[in-house]
C-alpha atoms as a PDB file:
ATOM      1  CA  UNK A   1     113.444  96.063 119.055  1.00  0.00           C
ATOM      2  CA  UNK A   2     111.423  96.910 115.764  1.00  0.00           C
ATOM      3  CA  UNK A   3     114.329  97.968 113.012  1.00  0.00           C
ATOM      4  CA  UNK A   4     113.232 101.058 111.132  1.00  0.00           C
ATOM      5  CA  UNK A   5     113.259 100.759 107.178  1.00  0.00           C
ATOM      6  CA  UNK A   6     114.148 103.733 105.114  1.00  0.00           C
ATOM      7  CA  UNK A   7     110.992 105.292 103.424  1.00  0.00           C
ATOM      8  CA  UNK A   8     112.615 105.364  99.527  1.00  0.00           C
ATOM      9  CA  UNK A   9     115.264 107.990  99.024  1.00  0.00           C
ATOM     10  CA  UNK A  10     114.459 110.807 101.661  1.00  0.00           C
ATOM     11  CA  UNK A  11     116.111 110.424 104.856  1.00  0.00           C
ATOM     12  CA  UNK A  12     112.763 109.280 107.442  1.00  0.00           C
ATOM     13  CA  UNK A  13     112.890 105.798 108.680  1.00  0.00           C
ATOM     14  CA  UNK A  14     109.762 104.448 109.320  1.00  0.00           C
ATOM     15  CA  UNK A  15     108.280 101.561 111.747  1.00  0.00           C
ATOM     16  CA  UNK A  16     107.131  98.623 109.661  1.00  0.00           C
ATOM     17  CA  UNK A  17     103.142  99.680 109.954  1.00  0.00           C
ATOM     18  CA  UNK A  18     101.568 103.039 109.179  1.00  0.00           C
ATOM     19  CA  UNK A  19      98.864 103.640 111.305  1.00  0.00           C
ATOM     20  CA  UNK A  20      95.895 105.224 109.665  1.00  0.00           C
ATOM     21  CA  UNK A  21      94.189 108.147 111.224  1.00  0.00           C
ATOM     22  CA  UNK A  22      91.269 107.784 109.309  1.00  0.00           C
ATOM     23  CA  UNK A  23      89.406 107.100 112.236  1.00  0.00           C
ATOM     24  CA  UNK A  24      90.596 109.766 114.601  1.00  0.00           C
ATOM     25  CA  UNK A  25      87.597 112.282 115.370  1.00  0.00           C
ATOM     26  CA  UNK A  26      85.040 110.008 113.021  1.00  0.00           C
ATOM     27  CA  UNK A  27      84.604 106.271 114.165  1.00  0.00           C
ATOM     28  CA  UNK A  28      87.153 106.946 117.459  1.00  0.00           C
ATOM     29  CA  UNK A  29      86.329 109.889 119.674  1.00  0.00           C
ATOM     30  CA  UNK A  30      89.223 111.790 121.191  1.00  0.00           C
ATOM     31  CA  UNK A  31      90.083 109.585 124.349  1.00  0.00           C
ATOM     32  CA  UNK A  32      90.191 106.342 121.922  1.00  0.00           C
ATOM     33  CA  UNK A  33      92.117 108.009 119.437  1.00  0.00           C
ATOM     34  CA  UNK A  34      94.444 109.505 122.243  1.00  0.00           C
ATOM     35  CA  UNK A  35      94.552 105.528 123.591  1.00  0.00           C
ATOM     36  CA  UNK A  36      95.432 104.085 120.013  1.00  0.00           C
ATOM     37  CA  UNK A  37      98.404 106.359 119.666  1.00  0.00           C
ATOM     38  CA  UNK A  38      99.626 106.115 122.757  1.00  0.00           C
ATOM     39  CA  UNK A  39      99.560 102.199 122.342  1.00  0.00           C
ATOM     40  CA  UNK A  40     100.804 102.551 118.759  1.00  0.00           C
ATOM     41  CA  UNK A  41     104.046 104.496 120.021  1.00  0.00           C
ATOM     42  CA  UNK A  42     104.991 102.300 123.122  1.00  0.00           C
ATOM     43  CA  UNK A  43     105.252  99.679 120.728  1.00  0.00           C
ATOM     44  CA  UNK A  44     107.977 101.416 118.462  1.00  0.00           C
ATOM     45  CA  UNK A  45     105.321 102.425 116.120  1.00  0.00           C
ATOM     46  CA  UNK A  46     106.834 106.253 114.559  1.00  0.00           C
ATOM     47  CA  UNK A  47     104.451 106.530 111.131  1.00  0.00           C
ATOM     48  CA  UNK A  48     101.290 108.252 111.745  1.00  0.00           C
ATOM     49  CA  UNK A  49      98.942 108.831 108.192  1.00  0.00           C
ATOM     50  CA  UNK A  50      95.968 111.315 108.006  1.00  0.00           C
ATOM     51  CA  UNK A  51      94.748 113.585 105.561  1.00  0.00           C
ATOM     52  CA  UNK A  52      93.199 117.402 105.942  1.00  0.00           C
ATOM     53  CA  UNK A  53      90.172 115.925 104.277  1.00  0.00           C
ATOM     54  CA  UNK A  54      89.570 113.410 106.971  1.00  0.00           C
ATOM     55  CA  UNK A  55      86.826 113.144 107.789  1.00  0.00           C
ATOM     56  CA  UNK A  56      84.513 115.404 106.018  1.00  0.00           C
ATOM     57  CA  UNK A  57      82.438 112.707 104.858  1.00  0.00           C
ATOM     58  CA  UNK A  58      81.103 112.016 108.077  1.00  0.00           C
ATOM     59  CA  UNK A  59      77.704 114.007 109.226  1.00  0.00           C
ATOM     60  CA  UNK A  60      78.655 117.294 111.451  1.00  0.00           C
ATOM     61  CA  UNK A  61      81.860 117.069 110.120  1.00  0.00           C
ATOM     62  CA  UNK A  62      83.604 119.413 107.801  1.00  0.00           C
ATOM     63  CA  UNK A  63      87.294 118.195 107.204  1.00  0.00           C
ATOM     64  CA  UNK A  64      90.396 118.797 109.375  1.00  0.00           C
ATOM     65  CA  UNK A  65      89.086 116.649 112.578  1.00  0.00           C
ATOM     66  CA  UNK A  66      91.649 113.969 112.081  1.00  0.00           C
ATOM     67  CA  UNK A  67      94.720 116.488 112.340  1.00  0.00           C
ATOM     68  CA  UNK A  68      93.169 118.282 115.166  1.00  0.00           C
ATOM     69  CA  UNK A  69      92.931 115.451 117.218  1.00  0.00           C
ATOM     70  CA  UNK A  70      96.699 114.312 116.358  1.00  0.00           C
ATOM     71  CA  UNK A  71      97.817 117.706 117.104  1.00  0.00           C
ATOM     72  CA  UNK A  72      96.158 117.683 120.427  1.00  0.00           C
ATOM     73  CA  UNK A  73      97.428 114.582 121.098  1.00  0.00           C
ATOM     74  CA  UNK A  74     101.299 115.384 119.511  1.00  0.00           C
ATOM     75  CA  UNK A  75     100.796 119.094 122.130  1.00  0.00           C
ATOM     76  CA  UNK A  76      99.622 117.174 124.835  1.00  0.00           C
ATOM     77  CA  UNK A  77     102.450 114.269 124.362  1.00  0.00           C
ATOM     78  CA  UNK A  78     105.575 116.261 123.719  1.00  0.00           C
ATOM     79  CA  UNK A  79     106.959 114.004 121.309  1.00  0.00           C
ATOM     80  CA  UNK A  80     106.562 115.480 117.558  1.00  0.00           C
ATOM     81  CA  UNK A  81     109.992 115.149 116.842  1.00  0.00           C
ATOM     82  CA  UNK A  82     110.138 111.263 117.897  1.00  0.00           C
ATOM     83  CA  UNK A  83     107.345 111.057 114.881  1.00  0.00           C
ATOM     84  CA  UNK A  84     107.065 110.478 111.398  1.00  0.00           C
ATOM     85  CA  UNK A  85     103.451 112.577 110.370  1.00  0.00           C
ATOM     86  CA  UNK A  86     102.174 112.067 107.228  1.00  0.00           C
ATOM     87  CA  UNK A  87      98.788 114.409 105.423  1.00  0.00           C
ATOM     88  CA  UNK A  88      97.906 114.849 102.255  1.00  0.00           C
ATOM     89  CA  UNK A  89      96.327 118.065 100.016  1.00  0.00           C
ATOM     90  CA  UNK A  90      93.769 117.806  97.401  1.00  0.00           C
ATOM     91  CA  UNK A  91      90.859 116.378  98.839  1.00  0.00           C
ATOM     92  CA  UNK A  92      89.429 119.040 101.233  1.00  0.00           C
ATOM     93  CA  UNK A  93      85.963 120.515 100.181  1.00  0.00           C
ATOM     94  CA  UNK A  94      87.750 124.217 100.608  1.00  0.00           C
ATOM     95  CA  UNK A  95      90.875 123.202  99.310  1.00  0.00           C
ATOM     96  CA  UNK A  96      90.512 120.620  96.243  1.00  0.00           C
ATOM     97  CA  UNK A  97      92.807 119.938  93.558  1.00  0.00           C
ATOM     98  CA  UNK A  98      96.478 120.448  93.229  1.00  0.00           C
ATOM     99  CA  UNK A  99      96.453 124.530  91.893  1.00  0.00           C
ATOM    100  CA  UNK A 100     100.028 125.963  93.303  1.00  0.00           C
ATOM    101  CA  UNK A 101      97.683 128.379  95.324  1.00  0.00           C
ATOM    102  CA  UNK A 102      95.563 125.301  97.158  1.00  0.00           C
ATOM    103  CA  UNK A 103      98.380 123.527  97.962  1.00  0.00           C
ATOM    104  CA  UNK A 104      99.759 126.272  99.740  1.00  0.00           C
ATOM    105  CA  UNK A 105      97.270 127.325 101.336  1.00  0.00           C
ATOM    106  CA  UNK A 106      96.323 123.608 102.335  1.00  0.00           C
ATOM    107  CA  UNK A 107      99.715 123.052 104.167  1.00  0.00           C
ATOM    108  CA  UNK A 108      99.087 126.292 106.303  1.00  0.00           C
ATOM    109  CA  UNK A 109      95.899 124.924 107.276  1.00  0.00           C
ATOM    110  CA  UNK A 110      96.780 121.295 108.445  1.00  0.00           C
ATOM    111  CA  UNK A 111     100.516 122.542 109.982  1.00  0.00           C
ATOM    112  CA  UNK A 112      97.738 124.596 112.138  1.00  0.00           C
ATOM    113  CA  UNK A 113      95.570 122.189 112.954  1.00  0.00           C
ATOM    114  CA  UNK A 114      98.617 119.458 113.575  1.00  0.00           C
ATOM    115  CA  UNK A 115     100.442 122.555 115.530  1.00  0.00           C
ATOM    116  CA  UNK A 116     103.674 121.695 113.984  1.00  0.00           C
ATOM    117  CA  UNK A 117     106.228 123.844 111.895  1.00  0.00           C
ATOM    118  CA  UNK A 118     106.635 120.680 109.768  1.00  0.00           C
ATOM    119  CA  UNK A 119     105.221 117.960 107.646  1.00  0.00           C
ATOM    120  CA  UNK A 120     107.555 114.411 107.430  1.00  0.00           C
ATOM    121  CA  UNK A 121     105.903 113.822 104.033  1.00  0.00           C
ATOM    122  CA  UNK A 122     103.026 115.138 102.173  1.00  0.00           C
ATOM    123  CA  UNK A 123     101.289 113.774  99.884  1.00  0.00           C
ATOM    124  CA  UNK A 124      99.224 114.827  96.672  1.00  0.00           C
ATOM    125  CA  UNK A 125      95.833 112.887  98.244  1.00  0.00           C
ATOM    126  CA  UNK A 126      94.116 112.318  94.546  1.00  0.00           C
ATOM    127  CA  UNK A 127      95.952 113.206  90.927  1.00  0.00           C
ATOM    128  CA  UNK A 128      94.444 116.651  89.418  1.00  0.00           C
ATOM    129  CA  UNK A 129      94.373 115.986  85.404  1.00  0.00           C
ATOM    130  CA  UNK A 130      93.467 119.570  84.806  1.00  0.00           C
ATOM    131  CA  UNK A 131      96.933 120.642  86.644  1.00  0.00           C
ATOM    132  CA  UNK A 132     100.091 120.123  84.829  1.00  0.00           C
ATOM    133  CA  UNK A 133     103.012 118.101  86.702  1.00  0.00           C
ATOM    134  CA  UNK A 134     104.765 121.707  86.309  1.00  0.00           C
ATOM    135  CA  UNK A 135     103.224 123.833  88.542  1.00  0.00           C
ATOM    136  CA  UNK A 136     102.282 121.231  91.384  1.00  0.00           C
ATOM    137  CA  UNK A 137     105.772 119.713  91.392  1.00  0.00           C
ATOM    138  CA  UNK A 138     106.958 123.590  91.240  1.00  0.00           C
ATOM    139  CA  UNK A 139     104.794 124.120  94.682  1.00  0.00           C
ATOM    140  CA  UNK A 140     105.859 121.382  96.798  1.00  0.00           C
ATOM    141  CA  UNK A 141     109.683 121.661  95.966  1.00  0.00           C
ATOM    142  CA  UNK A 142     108.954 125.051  97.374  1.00  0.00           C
ATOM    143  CA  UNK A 143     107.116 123.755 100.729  1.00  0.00           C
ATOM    144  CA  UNK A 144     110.385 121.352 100.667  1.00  0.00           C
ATOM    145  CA  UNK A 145     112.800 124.442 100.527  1.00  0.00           C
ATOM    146  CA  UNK A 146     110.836 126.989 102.887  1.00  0.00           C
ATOM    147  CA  UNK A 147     111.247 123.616 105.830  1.00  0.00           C
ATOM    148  CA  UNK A 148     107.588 123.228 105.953  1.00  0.00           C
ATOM    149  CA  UNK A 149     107.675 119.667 104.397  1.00  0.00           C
ATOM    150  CA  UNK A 150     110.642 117.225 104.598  1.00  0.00           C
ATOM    151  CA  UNK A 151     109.455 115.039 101.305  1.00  0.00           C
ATOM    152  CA  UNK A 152     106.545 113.986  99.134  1.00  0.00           C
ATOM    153  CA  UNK A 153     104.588 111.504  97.934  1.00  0.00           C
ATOM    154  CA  UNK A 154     101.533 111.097  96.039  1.00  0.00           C
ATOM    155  CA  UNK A 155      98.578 108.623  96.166  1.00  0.00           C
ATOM    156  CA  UNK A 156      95.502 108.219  93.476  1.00  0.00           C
ATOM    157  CA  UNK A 157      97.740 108.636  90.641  1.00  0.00           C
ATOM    158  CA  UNK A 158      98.309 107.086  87.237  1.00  0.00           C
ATOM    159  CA  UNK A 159     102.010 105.397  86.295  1.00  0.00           C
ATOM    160  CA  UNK A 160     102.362 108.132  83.587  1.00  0.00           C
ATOM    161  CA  UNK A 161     101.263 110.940  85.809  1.00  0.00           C
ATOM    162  CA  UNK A 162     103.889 109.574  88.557  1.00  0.00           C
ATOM    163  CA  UNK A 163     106.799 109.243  85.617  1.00  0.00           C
ATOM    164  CA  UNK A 164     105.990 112.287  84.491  1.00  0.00           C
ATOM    165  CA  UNK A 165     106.372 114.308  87.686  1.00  0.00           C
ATOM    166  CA  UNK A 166     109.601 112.276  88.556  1.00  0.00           C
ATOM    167  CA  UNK A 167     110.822 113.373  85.233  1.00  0.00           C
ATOM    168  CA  UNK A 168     109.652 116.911  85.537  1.00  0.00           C
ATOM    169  CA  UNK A 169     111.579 116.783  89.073  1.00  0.00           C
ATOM    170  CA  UNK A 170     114.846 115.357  87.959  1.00  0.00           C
ATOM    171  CA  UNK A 171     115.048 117.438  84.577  1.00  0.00           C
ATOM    172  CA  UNK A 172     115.319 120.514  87.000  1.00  0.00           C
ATOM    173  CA  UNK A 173     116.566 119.584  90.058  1.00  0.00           C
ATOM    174  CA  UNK A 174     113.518 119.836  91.765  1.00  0.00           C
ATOM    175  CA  UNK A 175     111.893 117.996  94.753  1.00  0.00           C
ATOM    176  CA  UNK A 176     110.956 114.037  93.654  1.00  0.00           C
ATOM    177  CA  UNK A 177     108.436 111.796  95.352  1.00  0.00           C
ATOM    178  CA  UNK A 178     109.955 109.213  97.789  1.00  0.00           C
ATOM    179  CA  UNK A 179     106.949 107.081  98.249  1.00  0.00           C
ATOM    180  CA  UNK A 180     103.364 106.279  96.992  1.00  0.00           C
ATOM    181  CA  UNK A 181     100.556 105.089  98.358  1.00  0.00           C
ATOM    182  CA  UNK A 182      98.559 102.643  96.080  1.00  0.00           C
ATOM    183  CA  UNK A 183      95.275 100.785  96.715  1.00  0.00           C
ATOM    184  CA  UNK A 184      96.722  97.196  96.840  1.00  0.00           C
ATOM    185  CA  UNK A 185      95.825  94.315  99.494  1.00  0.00           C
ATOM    186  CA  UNK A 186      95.619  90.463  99.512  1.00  0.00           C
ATOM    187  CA  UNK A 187      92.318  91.240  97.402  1.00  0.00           C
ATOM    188  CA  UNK A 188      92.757  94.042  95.201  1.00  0.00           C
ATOM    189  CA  UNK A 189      95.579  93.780  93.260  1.00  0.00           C
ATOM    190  CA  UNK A 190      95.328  95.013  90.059  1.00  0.00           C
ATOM    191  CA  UNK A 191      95.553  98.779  90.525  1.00  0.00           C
ATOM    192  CA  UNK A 192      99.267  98.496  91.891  1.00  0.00           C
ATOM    193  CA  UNK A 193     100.808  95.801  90.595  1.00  0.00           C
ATOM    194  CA  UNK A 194     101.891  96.307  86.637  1.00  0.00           C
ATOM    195  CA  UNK A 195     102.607  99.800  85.462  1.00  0.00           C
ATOM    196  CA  UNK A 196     102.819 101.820  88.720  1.00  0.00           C
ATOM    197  CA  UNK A 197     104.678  99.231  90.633  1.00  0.00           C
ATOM    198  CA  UNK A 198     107.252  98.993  87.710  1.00  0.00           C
ATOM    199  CA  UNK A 199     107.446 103.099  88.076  1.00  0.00           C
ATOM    200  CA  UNK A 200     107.981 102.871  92.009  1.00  0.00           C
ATOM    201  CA  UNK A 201     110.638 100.089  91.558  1.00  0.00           C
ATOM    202  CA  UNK A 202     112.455 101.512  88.896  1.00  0.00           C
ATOM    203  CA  UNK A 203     112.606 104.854  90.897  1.00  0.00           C
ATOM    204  CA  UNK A 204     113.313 103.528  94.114  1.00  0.00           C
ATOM    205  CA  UNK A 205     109.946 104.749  95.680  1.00  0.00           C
ATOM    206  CA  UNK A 206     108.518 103.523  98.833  1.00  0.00           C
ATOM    207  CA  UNK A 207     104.723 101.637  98.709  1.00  0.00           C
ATOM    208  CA  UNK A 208     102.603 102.715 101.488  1.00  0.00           C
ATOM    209  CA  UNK A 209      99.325 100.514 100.926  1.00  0.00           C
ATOM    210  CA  UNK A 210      96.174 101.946 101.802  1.00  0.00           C
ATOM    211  CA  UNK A 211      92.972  99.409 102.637  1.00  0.00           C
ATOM    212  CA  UNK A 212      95.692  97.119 103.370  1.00  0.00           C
ATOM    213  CA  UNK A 213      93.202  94.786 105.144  1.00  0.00           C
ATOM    214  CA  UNK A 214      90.112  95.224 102.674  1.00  0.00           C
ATOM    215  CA  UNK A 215      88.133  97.473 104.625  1.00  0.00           C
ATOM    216  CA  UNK A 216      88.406  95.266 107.442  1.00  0.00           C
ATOM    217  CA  UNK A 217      87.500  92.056 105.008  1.00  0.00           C
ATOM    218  CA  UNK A 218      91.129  90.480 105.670  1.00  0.00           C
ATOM    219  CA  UNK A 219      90.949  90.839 109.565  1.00  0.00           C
ATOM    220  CA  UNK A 220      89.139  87.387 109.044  1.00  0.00           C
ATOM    221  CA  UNK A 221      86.069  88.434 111.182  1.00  0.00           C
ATOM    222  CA  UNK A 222      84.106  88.599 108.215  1.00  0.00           C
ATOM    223  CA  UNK A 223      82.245  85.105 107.317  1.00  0.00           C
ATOM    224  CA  UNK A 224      79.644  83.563 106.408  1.00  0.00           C
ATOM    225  CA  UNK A 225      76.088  84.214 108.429  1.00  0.00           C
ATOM    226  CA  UNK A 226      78.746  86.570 110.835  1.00  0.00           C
ATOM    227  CA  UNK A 227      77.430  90.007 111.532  1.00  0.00           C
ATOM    228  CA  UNK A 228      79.443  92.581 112.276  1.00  0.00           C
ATOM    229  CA  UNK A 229      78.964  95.883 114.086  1.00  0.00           C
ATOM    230  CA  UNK A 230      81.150  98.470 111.398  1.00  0.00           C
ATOM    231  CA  UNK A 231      80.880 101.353 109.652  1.00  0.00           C
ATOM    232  CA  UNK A 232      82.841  99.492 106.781  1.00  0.00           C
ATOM    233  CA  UNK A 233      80.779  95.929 107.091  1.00  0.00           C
ATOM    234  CA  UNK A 234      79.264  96.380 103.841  1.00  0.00           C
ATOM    235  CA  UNK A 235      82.454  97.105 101.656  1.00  0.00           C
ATOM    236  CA  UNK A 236      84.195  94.284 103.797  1.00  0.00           C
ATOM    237  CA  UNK A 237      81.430  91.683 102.975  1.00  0.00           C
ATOM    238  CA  UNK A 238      81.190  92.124  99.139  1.00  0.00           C
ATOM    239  CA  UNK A 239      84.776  90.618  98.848  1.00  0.00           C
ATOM    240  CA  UNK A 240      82.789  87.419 101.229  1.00  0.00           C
ATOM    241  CA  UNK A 241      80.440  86.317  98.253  1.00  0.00           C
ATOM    242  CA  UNK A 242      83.707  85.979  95.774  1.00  0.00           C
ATOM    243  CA  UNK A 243      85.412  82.641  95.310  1.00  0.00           C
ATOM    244  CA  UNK A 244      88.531  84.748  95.505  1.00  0.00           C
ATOM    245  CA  UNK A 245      88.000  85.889  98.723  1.00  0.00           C
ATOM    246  CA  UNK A 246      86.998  82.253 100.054  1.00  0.00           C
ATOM    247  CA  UNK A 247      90.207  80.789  98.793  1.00  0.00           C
ATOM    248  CA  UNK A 248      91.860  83.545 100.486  1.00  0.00           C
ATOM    249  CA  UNK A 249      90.232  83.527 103.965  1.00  0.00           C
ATOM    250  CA  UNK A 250      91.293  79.797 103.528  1.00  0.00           C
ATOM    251  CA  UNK A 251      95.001  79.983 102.965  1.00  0.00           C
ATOM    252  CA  UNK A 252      94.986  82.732 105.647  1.00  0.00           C
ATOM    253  CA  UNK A 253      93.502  80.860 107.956  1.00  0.00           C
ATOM    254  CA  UNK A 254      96.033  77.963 107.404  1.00  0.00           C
ATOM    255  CA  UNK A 255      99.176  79.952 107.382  1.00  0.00           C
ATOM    256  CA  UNK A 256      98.060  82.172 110.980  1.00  0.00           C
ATOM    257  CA  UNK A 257      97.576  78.654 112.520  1.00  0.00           C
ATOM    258  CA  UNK A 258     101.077  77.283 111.791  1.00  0.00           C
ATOM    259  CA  UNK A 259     102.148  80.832 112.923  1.00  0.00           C
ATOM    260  CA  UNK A 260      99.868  81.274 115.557  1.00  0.00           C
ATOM    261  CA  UNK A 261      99.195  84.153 114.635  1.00  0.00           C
ATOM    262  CA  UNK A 262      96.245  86.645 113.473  1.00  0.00           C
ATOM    263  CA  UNK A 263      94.785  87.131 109.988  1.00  0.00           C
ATOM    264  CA  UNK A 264      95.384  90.093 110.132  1.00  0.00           C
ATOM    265  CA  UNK A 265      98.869  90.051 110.541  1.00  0.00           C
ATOM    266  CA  UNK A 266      99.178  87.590 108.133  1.00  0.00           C
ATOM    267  CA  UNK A 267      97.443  89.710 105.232  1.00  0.00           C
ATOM    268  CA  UNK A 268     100.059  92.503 106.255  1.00  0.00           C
ATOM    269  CA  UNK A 269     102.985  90.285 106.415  1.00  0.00           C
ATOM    270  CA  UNK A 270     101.870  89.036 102.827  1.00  0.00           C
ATOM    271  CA  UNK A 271     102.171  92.869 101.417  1.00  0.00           C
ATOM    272  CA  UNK A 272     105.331  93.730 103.505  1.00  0.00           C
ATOM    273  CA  UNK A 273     107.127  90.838 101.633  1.00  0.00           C
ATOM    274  CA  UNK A 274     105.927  92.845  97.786  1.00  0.00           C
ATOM    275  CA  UNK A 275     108.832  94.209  96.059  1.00  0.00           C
ATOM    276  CA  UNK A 276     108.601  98.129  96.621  1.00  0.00           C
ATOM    277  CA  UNK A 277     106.333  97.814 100.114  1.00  0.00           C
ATOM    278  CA  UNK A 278     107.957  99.830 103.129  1.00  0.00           C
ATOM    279  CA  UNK A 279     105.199  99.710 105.660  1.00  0.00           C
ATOM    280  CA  UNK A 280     101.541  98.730 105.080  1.00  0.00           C
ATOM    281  CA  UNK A 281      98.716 101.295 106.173  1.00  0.00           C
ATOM    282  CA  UNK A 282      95.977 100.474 108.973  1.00  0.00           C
ATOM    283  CA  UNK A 283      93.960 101.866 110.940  1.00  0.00           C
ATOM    284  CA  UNK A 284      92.476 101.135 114.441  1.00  0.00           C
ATOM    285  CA  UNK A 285      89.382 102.194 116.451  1.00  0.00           C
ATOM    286  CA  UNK A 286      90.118 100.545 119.556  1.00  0.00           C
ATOM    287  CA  UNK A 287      93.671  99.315 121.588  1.00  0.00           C
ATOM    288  CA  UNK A 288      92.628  95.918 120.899  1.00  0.00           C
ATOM    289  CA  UNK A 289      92.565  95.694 117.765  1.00  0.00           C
ATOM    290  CA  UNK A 290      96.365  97.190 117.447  1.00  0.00           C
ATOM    291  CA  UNK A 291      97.839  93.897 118.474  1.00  0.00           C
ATOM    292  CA  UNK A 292      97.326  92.168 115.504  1.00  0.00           C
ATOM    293  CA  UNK A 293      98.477  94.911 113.035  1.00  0.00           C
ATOM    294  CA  UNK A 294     101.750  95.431 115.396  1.00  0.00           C
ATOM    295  CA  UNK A 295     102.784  92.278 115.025  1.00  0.00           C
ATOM    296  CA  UNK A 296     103.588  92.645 111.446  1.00  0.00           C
ATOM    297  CA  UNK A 297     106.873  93.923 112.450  1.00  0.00           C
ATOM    298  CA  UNK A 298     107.497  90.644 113.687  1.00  0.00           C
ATOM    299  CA  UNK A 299     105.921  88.358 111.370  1.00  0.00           C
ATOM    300  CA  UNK A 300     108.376  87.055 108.582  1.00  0.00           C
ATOM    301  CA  UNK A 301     106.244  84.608 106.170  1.00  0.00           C
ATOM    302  CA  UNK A 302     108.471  81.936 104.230  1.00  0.00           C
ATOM    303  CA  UNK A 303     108.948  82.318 100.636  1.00  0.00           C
ATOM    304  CA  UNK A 304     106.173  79.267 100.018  1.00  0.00           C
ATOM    305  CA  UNK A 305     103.198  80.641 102.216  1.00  0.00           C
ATOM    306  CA  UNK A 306     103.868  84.247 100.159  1.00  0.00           C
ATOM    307  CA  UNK A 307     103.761  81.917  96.921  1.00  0.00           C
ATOM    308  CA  UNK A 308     100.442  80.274  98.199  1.00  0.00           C
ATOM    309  CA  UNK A 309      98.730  83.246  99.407  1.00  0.00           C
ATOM    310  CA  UNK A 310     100.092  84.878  96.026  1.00  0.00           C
ATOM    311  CA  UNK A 311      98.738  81.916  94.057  1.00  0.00           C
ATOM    312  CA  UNK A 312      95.204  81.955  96.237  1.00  0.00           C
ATOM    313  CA  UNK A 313      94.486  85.813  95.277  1.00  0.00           C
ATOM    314  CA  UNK A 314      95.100  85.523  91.803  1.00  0.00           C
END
């Protein structure tokens, strides 16, 4: 059995892999998306990610589809309080930014569409410069205290912005972020690590990685002369033509063969060992390609291969 790890200071306990529902009502109709969860949960699996903006970006769609079809699912399952749900505000093309009034109105609109009474953790989706840390801290200790939200996080911010709020909070007693979730893989490294991780560590936040796997570039299907049929191929495929990416594919490749185990897993193992990391984020469009991201909860790397797979994305 999976242990849970506690998600920073708040009191959720989440299952080693967040599973991204990115995909849910875009890439993966409703029947996949119900398949993927149901999977996902017979595993152990309690941390489900989406976002009230997911996925406007995709043609026909308008934003919201992602927590409709997890709602559906949650109704038609009967098992919301066995779940940790994370969404996010800030990013919807009705309700952008973090203005007191959007965010409130935001969380009425996804605890609709998710047809719960509740949010595990909400997130600030993207900073908003032209807000001050006053009035959007000021809002969500007030979804916190009204029971529609049982902690926050943000994501898309800057290491002052995030000390800031956290100071903000604990100067008057207000609602702090628990957890933050940085762009930071195998591959990308520099936006997390420095600054914001220091922030996260020194105030005991949780790290939820998003693109955990590269946009699918750390799944290992991506090589050389290898098409493959994606809606993300082409942001996978830049990291290919990098001698970074080579020498990563190639330690990867040597450490899930002594493991027998996937790439995939491996890349998430690698970012579940980071100081700070409680669960990294991915997503899946099919059952069979939850496997490999499940196993993570089982998958302990020795300090040397994180060293070498460390030393091989530098």
């Amino acid at each position: 059995m999976t242990i849970l790890r506690p998600l920073g200071s708040s009191d959720l306990e989440v299952f080693p892999l967040a599973l991204g529902g990115n995909v849910f009502g875009w890439t993966a109709d409703e029947a996949q998306s119900f398949a993927v969860l149901d999977a996902y949960t017979a595993a152990g699996g309690n941390f489900v990610d989406t976002a009230d903006v997911y996925s406007a970006w995709a043609p026909g769609n308008k934003g919201g589809e992602s927590e409709t079809v997890l709602g559906r699912w949650l109704a038609a399952r009967g098992n919301r309080s066995d779940l940790v749900i994370a969404t996010k505000v800030g990013a919807h093309p009705d309700y952008k930014g973090l203005a007191a009034n959007t965010i409130k109105s935001g969380v009425e609109e996804s605890l609709r569409r998710l047809g719960t009474d509740y949010i595990d953790l909400y997130y600030t989706h993207y900073d908003d410069p032209s807000v001050p840390v006053e009035e959007f801290v000021t809002a969500l200790d007030e979804l916190v205290r009204s029971g529609k939200v049982r902690a926050i996080a943000a994501s898309n911010i800057t290491a002052e912005r995030l000390q800031e709020s956290l100071d903000f909070s604990d100067r008057e007693g207000l609602v702090r972020y628990v957890a933050l979730q940085p762009h930071y893989n195998l591959v990308s490294r520099d936006t997390y690590e420095g600054p914001l991780q220091q922030v996260a560590s020194r105030s005991g936040l949780a790290a939820i990685p998003y693109y955990a796997l590269a946009t699918g570039f750390l799944t290992g299907k991506y090589r050389p002369g290898v098409d493959v049929d994606s809606a993300r191929a082409g942001g996978a495929s830049a990291h290919l033509g990098t001698e970074r990416g080579q020498r990563v594919l190639a330690a990867l490749d040597e450490i899930a063969a002594a493991h027998d185990a996937e790439v995939a897993t491996v890349a998430l193992a690698w970012l579940a060992a980071q100081p700070t990391v409680a669960a990294p984020l991915a997503s899946a469009r099919t059952v069979e390609q939850l496997p490999a991201l499940l196993a993570v909860a089982d998958l302990e790397l020795t300090d040397a291969e994180v060293a070498r797979l460390t030393a091989a994305s530098a």
